[in-house]
C-alpha atoms as a PDB file:
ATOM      1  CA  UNK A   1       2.013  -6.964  -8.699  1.00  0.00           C
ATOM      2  CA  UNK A   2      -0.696  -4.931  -7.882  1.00  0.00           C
ATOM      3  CA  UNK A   3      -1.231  -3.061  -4.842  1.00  0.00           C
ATOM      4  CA  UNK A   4      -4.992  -2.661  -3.123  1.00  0.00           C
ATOM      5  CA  UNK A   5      -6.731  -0.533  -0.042  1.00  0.00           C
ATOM      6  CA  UNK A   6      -9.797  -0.815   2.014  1.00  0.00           C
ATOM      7  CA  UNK A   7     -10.769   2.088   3.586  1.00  0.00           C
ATOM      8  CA  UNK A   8     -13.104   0.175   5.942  1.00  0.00           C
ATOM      9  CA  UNK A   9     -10.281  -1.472   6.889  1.00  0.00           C
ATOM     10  CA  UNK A  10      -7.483   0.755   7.478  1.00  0.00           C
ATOM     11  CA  UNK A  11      -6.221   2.483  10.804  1.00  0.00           C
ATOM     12  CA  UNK A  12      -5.023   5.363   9.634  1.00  0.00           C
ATOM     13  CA  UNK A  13      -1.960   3.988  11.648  1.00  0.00           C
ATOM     14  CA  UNK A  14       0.218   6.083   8.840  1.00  0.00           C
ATOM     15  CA  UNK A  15       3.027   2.862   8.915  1.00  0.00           C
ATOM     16  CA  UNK A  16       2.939   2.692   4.768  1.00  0.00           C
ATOM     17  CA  UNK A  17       3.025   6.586   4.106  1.00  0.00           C
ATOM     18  CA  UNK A  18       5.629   7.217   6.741  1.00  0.00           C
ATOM     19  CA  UNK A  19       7.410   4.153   5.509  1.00  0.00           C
ATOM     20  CA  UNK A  20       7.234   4.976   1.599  1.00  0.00           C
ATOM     21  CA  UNK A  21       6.057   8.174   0.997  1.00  0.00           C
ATOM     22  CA  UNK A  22       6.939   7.866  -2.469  1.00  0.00           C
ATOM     23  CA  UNK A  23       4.491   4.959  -3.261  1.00  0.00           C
ATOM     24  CA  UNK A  24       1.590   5.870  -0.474  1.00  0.00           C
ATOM     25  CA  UNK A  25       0.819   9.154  -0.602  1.00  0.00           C
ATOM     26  CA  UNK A  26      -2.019  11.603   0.395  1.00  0.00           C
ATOM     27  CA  UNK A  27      -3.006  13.941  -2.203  1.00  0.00           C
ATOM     28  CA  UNK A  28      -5.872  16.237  -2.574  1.00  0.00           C
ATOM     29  CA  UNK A  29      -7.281  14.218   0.287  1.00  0.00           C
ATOM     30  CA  UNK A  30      -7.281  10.920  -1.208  1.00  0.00           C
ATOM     31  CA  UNK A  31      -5.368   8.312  -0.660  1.00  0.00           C
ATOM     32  CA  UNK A  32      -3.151   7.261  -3.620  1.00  0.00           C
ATOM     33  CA  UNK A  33      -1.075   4.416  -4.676  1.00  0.00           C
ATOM     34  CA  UNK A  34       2.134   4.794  -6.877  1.00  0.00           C
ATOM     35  CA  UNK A  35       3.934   1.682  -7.004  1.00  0.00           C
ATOM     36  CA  UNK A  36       6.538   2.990  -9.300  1.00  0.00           C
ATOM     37  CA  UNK A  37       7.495   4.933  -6.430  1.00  0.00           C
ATOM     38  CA  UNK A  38      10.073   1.771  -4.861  1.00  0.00           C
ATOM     39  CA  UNK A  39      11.266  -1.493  -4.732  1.00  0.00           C
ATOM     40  CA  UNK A  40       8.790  -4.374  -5.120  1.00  0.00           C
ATOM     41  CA  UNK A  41      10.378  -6.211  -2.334  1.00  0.00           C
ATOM     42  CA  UNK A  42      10.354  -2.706  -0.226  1.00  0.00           C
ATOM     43  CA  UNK A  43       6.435  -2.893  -1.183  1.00  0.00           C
ATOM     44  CA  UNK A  44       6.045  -6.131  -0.217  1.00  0.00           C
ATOM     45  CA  UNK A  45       7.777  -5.636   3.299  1.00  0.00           C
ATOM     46  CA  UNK A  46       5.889  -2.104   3.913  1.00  0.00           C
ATOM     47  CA  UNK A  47       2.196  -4.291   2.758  1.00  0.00           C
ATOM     48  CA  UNK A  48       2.977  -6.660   5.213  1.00  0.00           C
ATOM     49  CA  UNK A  49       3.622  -4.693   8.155  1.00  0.00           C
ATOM     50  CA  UNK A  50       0.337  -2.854   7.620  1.00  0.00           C
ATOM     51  CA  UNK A  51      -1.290  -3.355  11.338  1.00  0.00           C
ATOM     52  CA  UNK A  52      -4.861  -3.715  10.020  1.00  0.00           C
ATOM     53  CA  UNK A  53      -4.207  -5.639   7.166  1.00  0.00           C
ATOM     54  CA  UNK A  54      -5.902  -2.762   5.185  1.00  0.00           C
ATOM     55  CA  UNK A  55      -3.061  -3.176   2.156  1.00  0.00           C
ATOM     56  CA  UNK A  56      -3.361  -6.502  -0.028  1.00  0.00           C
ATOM     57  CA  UNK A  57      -0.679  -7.529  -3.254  1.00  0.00           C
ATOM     58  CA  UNK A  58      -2.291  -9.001  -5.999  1.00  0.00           C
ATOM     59  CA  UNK A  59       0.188 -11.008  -8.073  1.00  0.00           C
ATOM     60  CA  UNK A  60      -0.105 -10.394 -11.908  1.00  0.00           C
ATOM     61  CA  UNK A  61      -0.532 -13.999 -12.329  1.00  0.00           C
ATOM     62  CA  UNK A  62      -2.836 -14.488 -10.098  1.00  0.00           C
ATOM     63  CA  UNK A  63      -6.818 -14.450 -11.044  1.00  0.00           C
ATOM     64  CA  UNK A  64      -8.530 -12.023  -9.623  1.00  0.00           C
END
């Protein structure tokens, strides 16, 4: 599973870093995904409640 962001996208509504801090974070200004950081079903349900749709899951098996 891999996690992805567009910026051009994204709110800024703050639902994923509020939600799992340890996996979306903010540092040095940037924002950064650590996907060690939880649960891939907590992942999954935080991705999908993005409200812009900003946060997309690859699946390892899938092509990219």
């Amino acid at each position: 599973m891999k996690v992805t962001y567009d910026a051009k996208t994204c709110i800024h509504a703050g639902n994923c870093v509020n939600s799992l801090p340890a996996v979306f974070k903010i540092i040095n200004e940037q924002f950064v995904i650590d996907p060690k950081g939880a649960s891939e079903a907590e992942i999954r349900r935080t991705v999908a409640n993005c409200p812009s749709g900003a946060l997309q899951i690859t699946d390892s098996d899938t092509p990219e």
